[in-house]
Protein backbone atom coordinates (compact mmCIF):
# COMPACT_ATOMS: atom_id res chain seq x y z
CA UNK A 1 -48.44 31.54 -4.93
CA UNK A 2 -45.04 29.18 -5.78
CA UNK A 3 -42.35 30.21 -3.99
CA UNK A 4 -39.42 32.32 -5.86
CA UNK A 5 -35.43 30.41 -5.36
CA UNK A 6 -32.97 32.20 -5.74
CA UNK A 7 -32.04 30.89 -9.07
CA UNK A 8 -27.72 31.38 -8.42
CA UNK A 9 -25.24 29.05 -7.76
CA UNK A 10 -22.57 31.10 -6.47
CA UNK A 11 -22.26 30.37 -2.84
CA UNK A 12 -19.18 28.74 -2.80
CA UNK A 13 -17.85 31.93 -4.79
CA UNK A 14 -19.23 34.58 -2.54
CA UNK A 15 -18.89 32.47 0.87
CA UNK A 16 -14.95 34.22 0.97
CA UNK A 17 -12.03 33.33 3.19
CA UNK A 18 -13.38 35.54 5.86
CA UNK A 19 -17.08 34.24 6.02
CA UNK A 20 -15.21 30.79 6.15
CA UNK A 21 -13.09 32.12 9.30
CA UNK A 22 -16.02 33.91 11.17
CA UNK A 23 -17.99 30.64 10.37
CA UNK A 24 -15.16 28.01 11.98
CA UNK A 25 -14.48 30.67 14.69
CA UNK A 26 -18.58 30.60 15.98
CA UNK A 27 -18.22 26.47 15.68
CA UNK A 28 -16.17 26.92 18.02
CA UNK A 29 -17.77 29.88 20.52
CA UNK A 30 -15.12 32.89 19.61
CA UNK A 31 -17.52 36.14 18.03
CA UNK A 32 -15.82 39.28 16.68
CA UNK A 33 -12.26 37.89 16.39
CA UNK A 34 -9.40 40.07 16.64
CA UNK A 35 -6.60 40.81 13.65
CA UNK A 36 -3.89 38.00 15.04
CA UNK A 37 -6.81 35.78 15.17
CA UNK A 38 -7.66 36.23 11.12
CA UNK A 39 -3.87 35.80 10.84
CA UNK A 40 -4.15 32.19 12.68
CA UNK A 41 -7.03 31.28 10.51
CA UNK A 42 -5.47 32.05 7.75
CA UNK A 43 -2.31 30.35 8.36
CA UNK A 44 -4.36 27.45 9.67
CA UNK A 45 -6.61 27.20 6.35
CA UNK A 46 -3.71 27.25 4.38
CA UNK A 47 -2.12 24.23 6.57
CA UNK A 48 -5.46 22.58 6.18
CA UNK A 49 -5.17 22.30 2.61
CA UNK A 50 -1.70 21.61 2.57
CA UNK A 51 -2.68 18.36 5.07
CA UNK A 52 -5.29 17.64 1.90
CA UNK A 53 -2.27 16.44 -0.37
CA UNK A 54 -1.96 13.76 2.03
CA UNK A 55 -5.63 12.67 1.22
CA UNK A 56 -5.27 10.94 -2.36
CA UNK A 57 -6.02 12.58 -5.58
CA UNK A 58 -8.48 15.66 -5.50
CA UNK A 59 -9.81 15.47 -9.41
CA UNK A 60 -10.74 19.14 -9.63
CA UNK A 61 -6.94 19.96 -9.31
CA UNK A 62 -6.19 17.26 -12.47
CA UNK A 63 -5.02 19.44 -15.79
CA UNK A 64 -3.99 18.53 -18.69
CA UNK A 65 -1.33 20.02 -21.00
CA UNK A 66 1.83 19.23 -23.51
CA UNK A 67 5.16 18.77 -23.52
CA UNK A 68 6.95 19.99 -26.58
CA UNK A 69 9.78 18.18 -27.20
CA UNK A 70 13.57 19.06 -27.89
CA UNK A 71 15.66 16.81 -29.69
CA UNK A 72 17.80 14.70 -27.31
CA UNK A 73 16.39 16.01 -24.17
CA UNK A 74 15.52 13.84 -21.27
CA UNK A 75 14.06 15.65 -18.43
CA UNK A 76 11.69 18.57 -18.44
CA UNK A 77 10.45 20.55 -15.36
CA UNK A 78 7.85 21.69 -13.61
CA UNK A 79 8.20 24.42 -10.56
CA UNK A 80 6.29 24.26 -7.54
CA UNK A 81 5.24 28.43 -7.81
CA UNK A 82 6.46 31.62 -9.99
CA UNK A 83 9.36 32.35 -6.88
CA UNK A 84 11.30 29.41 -8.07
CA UNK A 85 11.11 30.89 -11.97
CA UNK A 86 13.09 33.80 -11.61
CA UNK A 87 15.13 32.98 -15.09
CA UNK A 88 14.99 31.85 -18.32
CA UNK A 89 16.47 28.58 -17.39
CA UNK A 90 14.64 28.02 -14.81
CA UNK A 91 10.89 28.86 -16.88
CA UNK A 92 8.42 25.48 -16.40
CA UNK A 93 6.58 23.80 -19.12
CA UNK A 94 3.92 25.79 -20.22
CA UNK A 95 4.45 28.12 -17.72
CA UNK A 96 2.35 26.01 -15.48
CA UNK A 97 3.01 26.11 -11.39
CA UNK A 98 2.12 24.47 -8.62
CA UNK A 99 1.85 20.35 -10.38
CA UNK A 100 3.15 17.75 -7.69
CA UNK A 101 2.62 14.79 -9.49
CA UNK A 102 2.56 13.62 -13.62
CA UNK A 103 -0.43 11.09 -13.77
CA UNK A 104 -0.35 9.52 -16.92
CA UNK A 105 1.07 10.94 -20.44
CA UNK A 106 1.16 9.60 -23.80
CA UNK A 107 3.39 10.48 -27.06
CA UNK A 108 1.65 12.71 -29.64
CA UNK A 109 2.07 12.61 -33.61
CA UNK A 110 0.55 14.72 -36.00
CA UNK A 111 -1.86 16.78 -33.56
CA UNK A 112 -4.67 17.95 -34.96
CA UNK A 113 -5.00 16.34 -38.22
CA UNK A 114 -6.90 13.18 -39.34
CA UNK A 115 -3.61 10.97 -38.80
CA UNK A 116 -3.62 12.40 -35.06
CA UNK A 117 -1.91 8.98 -32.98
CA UNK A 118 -1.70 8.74 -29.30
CA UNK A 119 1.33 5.98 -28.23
CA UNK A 120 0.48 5.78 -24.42
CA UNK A 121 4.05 5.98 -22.17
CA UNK A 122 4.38 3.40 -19.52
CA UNK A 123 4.70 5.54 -15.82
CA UNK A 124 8.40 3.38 -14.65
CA UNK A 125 10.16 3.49 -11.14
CA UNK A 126 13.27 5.06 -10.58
CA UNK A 127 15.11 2.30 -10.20
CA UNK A 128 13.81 0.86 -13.70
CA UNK A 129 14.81 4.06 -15.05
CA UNK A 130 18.26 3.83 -13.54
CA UNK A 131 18.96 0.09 -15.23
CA UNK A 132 18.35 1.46 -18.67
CA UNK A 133 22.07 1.55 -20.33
CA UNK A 134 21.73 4.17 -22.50
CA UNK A 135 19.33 7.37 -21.01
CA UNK A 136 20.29 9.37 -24.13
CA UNK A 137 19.15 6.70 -26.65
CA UNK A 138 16.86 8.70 -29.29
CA UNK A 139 13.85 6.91 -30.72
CA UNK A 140 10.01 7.07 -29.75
CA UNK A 141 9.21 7.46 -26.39
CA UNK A 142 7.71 5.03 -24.76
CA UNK A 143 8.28 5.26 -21.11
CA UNK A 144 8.65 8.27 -18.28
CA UNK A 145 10.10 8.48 -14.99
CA UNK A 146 8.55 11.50 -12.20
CA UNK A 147 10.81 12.84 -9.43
CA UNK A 148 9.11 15.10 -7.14
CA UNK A 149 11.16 17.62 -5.21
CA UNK A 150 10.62 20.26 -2.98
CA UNK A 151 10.67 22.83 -5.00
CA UNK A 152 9.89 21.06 -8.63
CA UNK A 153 8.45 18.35 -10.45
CA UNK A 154 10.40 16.23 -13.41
CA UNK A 155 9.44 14.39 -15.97
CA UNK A 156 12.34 12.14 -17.63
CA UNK A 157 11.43 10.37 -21.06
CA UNK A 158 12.86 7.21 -22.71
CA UNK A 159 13.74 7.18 -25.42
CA UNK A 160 14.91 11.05 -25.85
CA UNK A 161 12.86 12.55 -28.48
CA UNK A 162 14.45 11.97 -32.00
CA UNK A 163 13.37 15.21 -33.42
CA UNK A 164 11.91 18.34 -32.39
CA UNK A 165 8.76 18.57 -34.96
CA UNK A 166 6.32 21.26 -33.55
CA UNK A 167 3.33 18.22 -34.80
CA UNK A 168 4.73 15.92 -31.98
CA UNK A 169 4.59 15.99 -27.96
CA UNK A 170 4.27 14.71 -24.62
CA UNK A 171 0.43 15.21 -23.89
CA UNK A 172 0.13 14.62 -19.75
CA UNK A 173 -2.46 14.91 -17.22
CA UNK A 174 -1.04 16.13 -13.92
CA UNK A 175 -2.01 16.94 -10.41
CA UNK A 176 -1.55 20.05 -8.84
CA UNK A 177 -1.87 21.29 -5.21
CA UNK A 178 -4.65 23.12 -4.19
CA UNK A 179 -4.14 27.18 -3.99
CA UNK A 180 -2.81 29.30 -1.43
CA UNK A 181 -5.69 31.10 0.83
CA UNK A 182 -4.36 34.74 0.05
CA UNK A 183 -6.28 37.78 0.35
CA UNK A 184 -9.67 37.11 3.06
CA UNK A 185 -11.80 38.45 0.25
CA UNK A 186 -10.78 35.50 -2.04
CA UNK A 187 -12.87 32.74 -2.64
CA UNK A 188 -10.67 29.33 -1.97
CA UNK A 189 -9.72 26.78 -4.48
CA UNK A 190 -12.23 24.07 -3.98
CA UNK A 191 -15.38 22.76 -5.17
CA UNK A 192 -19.00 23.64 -3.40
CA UNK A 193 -18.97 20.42 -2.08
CA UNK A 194 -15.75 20.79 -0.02
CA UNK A 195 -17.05 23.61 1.76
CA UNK A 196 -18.52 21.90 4.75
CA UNK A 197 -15.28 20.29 5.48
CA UNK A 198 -13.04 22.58 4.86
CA UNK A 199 -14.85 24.91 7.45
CA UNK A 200 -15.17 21.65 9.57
CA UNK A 201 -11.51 21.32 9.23
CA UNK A 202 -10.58 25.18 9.92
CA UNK A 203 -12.94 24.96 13.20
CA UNK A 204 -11.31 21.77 14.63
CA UNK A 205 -7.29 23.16 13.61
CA UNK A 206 -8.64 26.55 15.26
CA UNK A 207 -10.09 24.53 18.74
CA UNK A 208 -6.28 23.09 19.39
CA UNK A 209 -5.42 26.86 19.91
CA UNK A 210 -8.21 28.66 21.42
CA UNK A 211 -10.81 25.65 22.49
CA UNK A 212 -8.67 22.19 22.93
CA UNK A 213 -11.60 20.94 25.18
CA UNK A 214 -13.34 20.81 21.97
CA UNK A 215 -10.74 19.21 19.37
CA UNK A 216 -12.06 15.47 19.63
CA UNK A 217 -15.46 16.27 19.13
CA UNK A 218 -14.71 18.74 15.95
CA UNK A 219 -12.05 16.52 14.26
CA UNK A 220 -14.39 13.70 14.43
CA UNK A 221 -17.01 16.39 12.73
CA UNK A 222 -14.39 17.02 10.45
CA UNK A 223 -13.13 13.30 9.53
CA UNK A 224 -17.03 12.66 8.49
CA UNK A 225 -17.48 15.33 6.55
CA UNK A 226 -14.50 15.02 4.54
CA UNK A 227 -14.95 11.66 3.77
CA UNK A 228 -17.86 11.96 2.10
CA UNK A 229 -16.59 14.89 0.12
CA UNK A 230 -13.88 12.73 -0.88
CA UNK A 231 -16.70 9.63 -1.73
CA UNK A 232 -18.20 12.07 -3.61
CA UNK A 233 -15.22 13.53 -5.63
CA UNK A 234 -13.67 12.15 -8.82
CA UNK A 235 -15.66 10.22 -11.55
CA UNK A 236 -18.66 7.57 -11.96
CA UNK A 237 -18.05 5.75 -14.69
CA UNK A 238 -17.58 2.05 -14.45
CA UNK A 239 -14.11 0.37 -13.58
CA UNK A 240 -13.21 -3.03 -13.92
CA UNK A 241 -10.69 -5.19 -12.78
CA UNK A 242 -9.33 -8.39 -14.03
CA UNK A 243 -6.47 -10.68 -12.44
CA UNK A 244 -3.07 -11.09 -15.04
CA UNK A 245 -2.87 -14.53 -15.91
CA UNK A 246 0.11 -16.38 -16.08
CA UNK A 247 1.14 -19.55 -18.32
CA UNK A 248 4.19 -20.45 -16.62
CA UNK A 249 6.50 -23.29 -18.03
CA UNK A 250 4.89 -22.47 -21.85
């Protein structure tokens, strides 16, 4: 007689904040933790994936979404969460929290009909930006500029939008930071295949507090296993790379 599998896929879903705690807390030799202890893994997760920003681009946190555009306008914002949009004038595009970085972004025309034209926008420094004479020149835009602050995220165009037709926009793709832990009976804001590390991770943060004879061992547990979640993250299609070649005195 075959064997019967399970036929789900939902262990990452089910496998909840707390499972993830009780799990890093047994890596470590702690069973039947006590309420500050939850607290400290929960705090600690939620540093963990705060330290994750620092690891390059996660591609399950990549969005995409539009700008619409208002005549004349140069810079338009993005808030880090809904306690920094309190007002009307302070309301981010889209109504979209939490994006720490614009990626790439391209200017729109006529979406959604058969004369639908991207015009990719060139991604410029600051100090590019700041050597343009005229900021409020209107025209087509062709190039942005990204500041990233604590609490928001800009995007300045060049030219300034020339009109404000409903047809035309700023279509981005942006990064965001992964979630907040919240409530222990949440499921966290990762992909399956994060799971090992990110428990990996909690256990080794935990040892420094309650098992620092332990920490070496664990973080180099947890380096591993992250870096072949990250190996394993983003796309496979091909990339190629050619040098720029230069004619110089032509």
């Amino acid at each position: 007689m075959a064997n019967v599998t399970s036929g789900s896929y939902t262990f990452d879903k089910t496998f909840a904040v707390d499972d993830i705690i009780a799990e890093a807390y047994e890596r470590i030799g702690l069973v039947g933790t006590a309420g500050h202890q939850l607290l400290s893994a929960r705090r600690s997760l939620n540093i963990l994936f705060q330290e994750w920003g620092n690891r390059g681009i996660h591609f399950w946190e990549i969005g995409n979404t539009n700008i619409d555009l208002t005549e004349g306008t140069q810079t338009y914002d993005f808030f880090r969460d809904s306690a920094d949009g309190t007002s009307a004038t302070t309301t981010p595009v889209n109504g979209i929290y939490g994006i720490t970085d614009i990626l790439s972004a391209s200017y729109r025309t006529d979406y959604n009909t058969t004369s639908q034209t991207d015009l990719p926008l060139t991604k410029v420094s600051r100090d590019t930006y700041a050597a343009f004479s005229n900021k409020m020149v209107k025209g087509t835009p062709s190039q942005f500029w990204v500041q990233r602050f604590i609490d928001k995220t800009t995007i300045t165009i060049y030219p300034t939008a020339a009109s404000s037709q409903a047809s035309n926009y700023i279509n981005v793709y942006y990064l965001a930071r992964v979630q907040d832990v919240g409530a222990y009976t949440n499921a966290t804001d990762a992909p399956y295949r994060f799971v090992p590390c990110m428990t990996a991770g909690l256990a080794f943060y935990l040892s420094q507090k309650f098992a620092p004879q332990r920490s070496q061992e664990l973080k180099l547990y947890y380096e591993d296993e992250l870096q072949r979640a990250l190996q394993e993250d983003g796309s496979s299609a091909s990339a190629y790379i050619t040098p720029k070649t230069y004619y110089p005195n032509i």
